[in-house]
Protein backbone atom coordinates (compact mmCIF):
# COMPACT_ATOMS: atom_id res chain seq x y z
CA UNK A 1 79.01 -66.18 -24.12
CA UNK A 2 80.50 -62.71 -24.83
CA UNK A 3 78.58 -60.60 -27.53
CA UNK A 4 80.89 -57.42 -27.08
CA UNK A 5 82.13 -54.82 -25.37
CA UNK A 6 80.84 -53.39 -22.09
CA UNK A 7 78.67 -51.14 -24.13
CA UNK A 8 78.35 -53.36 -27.36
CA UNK A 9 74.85 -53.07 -28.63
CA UNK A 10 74.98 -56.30 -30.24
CA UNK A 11 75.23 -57.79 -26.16
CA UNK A 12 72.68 -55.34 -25.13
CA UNK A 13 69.74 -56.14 -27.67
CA UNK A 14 69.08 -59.51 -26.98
CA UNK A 15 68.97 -59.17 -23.38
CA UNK A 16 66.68 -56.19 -23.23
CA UNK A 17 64.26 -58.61 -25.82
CA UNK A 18 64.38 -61.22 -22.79
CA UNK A 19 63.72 -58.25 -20.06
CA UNK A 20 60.30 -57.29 -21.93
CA UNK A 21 59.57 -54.47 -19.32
CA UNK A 22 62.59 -52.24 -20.82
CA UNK A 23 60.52 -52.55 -24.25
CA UNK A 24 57.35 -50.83 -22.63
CA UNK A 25 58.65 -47.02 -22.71
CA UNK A 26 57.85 -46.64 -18.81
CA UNK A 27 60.71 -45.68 -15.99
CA UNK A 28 62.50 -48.72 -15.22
CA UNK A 29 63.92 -47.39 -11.52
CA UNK A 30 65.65 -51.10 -11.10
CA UNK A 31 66.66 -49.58 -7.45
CA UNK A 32 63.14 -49.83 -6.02
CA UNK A 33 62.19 -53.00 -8.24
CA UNK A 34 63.74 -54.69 -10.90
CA UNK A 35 62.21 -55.87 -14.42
CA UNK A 36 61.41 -59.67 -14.40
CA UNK A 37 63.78 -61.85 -16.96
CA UNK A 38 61.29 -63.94 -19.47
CA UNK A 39 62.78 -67.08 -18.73
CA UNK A 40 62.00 -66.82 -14.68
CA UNK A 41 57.76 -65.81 -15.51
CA UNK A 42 58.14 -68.56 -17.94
CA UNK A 43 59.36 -71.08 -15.16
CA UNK A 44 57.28 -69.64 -12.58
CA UNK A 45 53.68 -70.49 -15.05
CA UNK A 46 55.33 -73.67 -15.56
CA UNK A 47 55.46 -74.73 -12.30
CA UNK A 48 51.88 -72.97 -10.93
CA UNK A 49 50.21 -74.89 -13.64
CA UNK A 50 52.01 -78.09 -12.78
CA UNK A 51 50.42 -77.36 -9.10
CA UNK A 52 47.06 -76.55 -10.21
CA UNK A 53 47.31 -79.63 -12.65
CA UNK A 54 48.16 -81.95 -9.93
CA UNK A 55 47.86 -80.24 -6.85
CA UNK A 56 50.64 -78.88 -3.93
CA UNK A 57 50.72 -81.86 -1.94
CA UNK A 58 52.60 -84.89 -2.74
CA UNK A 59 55.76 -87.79 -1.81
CA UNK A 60 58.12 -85.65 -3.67
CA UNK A 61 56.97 -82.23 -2.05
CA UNK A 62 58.99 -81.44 0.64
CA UNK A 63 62.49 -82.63 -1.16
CA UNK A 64 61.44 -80.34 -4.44
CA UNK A 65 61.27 -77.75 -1.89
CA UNK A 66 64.17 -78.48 -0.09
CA UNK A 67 65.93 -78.35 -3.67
CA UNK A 68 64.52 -75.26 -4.36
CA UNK A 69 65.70 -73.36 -0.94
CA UNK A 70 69.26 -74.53 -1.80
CA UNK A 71 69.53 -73.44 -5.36
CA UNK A 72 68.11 -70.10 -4.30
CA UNK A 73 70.82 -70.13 -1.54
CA UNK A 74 73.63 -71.07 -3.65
CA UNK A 75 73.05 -68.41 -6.52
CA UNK A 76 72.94 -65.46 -3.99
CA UNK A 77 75.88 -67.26 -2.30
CA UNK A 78 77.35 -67.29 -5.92
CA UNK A 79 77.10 -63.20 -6.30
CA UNK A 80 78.72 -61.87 -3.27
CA UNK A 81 81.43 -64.73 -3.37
CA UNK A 82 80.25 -66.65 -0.20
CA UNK A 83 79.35 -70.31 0.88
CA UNK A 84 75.97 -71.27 1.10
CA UNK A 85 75.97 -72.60 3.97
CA UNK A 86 76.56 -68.84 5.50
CA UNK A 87 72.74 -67.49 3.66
CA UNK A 88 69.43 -67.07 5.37
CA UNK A 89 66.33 -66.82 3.75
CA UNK A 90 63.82 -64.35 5.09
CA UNK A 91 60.37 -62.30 4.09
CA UNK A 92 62.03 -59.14 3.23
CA UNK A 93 64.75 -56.80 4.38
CA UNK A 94 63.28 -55.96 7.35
CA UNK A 95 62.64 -59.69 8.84
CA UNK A 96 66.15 -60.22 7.71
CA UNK A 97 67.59 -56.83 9.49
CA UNK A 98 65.57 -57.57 13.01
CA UNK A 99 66.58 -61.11 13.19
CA UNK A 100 69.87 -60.80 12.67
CA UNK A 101 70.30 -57.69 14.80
CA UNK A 102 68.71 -59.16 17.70
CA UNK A 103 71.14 -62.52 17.51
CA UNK A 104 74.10 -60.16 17.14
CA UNK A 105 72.86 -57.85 20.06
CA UNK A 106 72.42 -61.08 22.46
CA UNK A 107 75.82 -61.69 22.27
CA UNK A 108 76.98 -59.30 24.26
CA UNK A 109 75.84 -58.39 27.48
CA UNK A 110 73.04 -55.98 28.85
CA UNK A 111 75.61 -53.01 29.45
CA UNK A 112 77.07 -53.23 25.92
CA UNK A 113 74.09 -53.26 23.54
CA UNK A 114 74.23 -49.57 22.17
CA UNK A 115 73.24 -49.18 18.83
CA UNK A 116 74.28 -46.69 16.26
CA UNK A 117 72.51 -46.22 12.93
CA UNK A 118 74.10 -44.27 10.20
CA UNK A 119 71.86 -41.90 8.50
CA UNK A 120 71.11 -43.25 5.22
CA UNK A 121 69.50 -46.69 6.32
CA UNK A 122 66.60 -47.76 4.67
CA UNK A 123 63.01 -46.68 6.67
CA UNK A 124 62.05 -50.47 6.84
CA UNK A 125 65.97 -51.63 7.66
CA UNK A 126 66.12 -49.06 10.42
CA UNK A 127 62.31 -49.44 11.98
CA UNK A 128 63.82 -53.41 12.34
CA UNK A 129 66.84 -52.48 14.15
CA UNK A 130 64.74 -50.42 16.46
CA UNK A 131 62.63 -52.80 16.76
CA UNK A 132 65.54 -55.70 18.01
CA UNK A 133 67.14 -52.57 20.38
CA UNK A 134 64.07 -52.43 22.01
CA UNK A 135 63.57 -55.77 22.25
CA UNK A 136 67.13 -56.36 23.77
CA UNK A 137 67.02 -52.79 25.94
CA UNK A 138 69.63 -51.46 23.47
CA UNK A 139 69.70 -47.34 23.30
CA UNK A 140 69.94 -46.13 19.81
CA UNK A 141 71.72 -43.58 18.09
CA UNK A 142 71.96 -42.15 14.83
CA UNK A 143 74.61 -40.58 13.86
CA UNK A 144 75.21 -38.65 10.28
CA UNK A 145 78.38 -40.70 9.50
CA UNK A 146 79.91 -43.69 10.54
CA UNK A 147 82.49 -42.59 13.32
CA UNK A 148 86.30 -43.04 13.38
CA UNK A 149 86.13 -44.58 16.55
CA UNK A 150 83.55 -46.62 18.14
CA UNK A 151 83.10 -46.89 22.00
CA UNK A 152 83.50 -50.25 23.70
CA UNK A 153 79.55 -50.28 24.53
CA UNK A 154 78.64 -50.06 21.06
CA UNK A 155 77.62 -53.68 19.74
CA UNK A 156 76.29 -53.04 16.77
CA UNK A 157 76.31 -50.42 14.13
CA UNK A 158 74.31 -50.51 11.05
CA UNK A 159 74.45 -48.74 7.73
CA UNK A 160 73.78 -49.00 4.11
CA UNK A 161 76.32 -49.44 1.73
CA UNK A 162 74.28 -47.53 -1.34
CA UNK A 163 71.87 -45.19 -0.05
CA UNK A 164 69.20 -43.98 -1.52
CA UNK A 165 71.24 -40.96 -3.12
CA UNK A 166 73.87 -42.85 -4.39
CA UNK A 167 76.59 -42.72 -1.52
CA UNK A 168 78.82 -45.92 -1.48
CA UNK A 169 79.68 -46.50 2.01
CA UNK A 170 83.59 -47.65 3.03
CA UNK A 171 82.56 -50.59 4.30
CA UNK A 172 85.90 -52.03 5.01
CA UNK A 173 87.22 -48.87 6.61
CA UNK A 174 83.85 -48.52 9.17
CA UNK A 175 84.18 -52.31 9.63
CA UNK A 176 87.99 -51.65 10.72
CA UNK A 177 87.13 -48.64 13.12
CA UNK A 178 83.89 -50.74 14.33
CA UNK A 179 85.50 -54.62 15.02
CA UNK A 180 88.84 -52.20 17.22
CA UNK A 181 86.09 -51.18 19.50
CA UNK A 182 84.47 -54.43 19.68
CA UNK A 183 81.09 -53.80 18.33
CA UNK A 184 79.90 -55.84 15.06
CA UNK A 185 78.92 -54.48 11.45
CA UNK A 186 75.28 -55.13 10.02
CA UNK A 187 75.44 -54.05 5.89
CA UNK A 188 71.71 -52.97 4.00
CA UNK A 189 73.15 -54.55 0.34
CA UNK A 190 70.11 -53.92 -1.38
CA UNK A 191 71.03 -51.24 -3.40
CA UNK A 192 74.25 -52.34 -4.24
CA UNK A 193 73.98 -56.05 -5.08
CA UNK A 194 73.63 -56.89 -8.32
CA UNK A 195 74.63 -53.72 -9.83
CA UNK A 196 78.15 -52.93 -7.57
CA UNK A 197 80.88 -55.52 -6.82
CA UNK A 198 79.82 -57.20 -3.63
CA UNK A 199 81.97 -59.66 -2.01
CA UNK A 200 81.37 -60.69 1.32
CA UNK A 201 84.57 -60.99 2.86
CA UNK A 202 86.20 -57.86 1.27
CA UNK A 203 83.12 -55.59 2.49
CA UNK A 204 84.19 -56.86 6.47
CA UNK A 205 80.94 -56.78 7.68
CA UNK A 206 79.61 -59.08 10.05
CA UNK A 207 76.85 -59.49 8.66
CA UNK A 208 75.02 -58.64 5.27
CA UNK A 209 71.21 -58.21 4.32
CA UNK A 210 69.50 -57.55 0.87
CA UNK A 211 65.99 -57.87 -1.33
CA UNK A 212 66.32 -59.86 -4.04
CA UNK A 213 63.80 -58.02 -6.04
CA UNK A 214 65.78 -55.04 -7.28
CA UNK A 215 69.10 -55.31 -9.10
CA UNK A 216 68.98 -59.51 -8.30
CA UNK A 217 65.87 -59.42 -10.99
CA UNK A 218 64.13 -61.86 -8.35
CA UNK A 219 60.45 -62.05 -6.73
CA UNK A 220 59.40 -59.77 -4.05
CA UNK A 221 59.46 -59.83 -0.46
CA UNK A 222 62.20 -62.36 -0.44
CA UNK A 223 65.72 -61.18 1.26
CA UNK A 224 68.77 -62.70 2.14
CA UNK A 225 71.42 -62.35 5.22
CA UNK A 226 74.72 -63.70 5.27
CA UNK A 227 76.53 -64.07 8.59
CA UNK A 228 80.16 -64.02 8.82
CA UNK A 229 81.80 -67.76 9.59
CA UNK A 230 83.16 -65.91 12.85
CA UNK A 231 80.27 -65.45 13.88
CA UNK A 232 79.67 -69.32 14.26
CA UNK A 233 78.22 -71.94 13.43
CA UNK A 234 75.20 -72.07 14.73
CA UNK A 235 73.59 -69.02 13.82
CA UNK A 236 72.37 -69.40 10.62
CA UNK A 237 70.51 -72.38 11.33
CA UNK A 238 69.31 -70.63 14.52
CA UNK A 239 68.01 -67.84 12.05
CA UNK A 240 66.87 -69.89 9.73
CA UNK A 241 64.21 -70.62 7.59
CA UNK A 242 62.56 -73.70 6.64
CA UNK A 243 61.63 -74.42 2.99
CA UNK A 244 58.23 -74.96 3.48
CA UNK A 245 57.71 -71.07 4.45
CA UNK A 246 58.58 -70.06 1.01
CA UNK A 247 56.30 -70.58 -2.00
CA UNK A 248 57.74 -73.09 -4.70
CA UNK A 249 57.54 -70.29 -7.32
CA UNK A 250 59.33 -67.35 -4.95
CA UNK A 251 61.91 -69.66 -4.50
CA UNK A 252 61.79 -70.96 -8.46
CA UNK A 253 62.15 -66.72 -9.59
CA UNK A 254 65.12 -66.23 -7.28
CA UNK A 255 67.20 -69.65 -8.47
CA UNK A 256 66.26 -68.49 -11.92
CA UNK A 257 66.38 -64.81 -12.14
CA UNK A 258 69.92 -64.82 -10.54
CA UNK A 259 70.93 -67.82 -12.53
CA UNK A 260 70.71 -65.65 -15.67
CA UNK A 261 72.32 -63.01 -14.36
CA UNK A 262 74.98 -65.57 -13.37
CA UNK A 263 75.54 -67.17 -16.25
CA UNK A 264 73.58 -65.55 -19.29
CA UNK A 265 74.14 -62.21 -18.61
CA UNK A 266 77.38 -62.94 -16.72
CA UNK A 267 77.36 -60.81 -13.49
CA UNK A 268 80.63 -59.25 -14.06
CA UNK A 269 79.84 -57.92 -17.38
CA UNK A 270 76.58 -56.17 -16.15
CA UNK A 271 78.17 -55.12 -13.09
CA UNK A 272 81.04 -53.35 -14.91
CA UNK A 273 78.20 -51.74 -17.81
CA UNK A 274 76.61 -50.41 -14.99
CA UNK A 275 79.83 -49.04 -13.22
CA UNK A 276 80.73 -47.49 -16.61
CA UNK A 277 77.05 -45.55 -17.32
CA UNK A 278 76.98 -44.46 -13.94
CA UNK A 279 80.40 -42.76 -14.30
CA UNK A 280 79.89 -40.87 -17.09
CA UNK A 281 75.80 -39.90 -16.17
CA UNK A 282 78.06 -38.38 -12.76
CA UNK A 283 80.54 -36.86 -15.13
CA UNK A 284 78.49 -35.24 -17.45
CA UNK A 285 76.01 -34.48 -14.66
CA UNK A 286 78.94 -32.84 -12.27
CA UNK A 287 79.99 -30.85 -15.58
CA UNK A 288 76.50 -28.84 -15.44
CA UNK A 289 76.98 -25.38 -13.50
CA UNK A 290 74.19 -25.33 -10.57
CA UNK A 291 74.06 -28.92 -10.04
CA UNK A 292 74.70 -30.20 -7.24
CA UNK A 293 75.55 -34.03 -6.92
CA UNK A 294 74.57 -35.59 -3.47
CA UNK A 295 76.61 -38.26 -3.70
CA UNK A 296 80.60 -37.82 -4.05
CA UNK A 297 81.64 -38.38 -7.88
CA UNK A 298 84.68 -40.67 -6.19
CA UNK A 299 82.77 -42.90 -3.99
CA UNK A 300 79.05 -43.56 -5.94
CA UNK A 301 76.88 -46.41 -6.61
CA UNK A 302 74.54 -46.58 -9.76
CA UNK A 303 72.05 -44.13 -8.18
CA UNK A 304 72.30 -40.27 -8.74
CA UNK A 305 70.40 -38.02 -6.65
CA UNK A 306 71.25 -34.13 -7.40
CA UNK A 307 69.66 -30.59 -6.78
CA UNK A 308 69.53 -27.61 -8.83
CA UNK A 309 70.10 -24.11 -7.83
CA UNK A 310 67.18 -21.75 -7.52
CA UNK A 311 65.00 -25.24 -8.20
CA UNK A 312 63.10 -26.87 -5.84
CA UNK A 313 62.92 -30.82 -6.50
CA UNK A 314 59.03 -30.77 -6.88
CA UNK A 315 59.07 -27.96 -9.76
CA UNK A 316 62.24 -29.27 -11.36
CA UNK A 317 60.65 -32.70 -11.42
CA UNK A 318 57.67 -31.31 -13.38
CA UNK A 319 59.59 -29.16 -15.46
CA UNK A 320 62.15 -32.29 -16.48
CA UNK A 321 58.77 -34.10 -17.10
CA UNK A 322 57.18 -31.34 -19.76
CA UNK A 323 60.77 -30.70 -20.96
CA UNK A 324 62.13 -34.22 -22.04
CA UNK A 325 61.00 -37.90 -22.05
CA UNK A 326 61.72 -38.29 -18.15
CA UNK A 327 60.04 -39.87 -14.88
CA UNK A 328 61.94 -38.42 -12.15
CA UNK A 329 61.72 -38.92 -8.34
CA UNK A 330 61.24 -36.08 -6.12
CA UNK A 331 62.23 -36.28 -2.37
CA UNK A 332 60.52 -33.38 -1.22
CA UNK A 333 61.29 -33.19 2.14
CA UNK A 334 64.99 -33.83 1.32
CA UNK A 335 64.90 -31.33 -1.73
CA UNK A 336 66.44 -34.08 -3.97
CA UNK A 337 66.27 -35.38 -7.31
């Protein structure tokens, strides 16, 4: 169904009337969690009154739920262009990050498990990988940029691909410069998919992790990881999850929130609005004398984090708040907007 152009209002109205949060005149930051379609609370009551009316037990139980888990599966699989059969399941970001950076790390041996984080990394995504180096005996590292050349002991580096200010990471370039040294590529997606073309295979990483709750519209605290085929095929089911560890109606939000972004919405179209607004909020943003833009106006996701000369963040925050209708975040420490 195509209503218009990539910024047609007549394609835009009825899908904010479905997203009833964007109605409510609050900040809608979609990056730390997204607004809930109508369609997936309206399945989710459905079936938590069907439970309460006849209970969670039952002959049929465990095969609704194994239905459930693979629709879930198959619509992420669906946005970044992947099988299936290659997505895990987990409780958030950070269960996905530490499981699969410990399976990656155990495949190589004792003297080559050095780790290098690139600065940017989510605080939960990196506290995970720490967590599996330690585990392993990996030393860490982080290092401000992902290097040109990796060392042979390094077997695993880690970065985001959006950060938190908006930088868009080369993916395929870092994975190039990180698979000639030997060492595998673990990809934080959550600030990307959904909102930035993500395909699995074209971003080279070796693996790829995400919440489901931002741009993916889906519940919270679920994530997904997909592994590379290379990496065989035994490691997602070694990772896995079973369907039983995930609440009927989690799994119900995620099959239907990125179901209508799939095919109500259509993906593309949203992904290509939002590629469009964020270039011209960086253009007419960069066009502002003593603004600075964190992220480079080439190479951006739809996040923009800036500073203003002779501002600190805190005080221009407040005086953006008294000035126009605006919620804006401060990183203090940082001295971002």
């Amino acid at each position: 169904m195509v209503i218009g152009g990539p910024r047609g209002p007549d394609r835009v109205r009825p899908l904010r009337e479905v997203l009833t949060a964007t109605g409510a005149g609050l900040d809608l930051a979609t990056h730390v969690a997204g607004p809930i379609p109508a369609e997936t609370m309206a399945a989710v009551h459905e079936s938590d009154e069907m439970e309460l009316r006849v209970g969670r037990v039952g002959p049929d139980r465990a095969d609704d739920l194994e239905q459930r888990h693979k629709e879930a599966r198959a619509v992420v699989a669906a946005v970044i262009k992947a099988s299936p059969e290659r997505i895990v399941l987990t409780h958030g970001v950070a269960d996905a990050a530490r499981a699969v950076a410990t399976a990656l790390l155990l495949m190589r041996t004792a003297a080559e498990r050095r780790v290098l984080l690139v600065q940017g990394l989510a605080a939960p995504v990196e506290a995970a990988v720490r967590a599996a180096a330690e585990a392993t005996g990996a030393p860490v590292e982080v290092v401000p940029e992902a290097p040109q050349i990796v060392a042979a002991d390094v077997a695993l580096l880690a970065l985001a691909h959006v950060d938190a200010d908006g930088r868009l990471a080369d993916s395929t370039h870092v994975a190039d410069a990180a698979h000639k040294g030997g060492a595998r590529v673990l990809l934080d997606a959550s600030l990307s998919v959904g909102a930035t073309p993500t395909d699995a295979k074209a971003l080279r990483a070796d693996a790829i992790i995400a919440d489901t709750h931002r741009w993916l519209l889906g519940p919270e605290a679920v994530a997904f990881a997909w592994l590379d085929p290379g990496l065989g095929a035994e490691l997602p089911a070694a990772l896995g999850s079973s369907p039983a560890s995930f609440g009927r109606g989690a799994l119900l939000a995620l099959a239907r929130s990125v179901g209508w972004l799939l095919m109500y919405v259509e993906l593309p179209w949203a992904i290509g609005r939002t590629e469009d607004l964020a270039e011209r909020l960086y253009d007419d943003l960069g066009a502002i004398d003593g603004l600075e833009l964190i992220a480079d106006p080439a190479a951006h996701g739809a996040i923009a984090a800036m500073r203003i000369s002779d501002w600190d963040a805190e005080s221009a925050a407040d005086e953006l708040g008294r000035s126009v209708f605006a919620i804006v975040e401060a990183d203090t420490d940082a001295d971002v907007l």
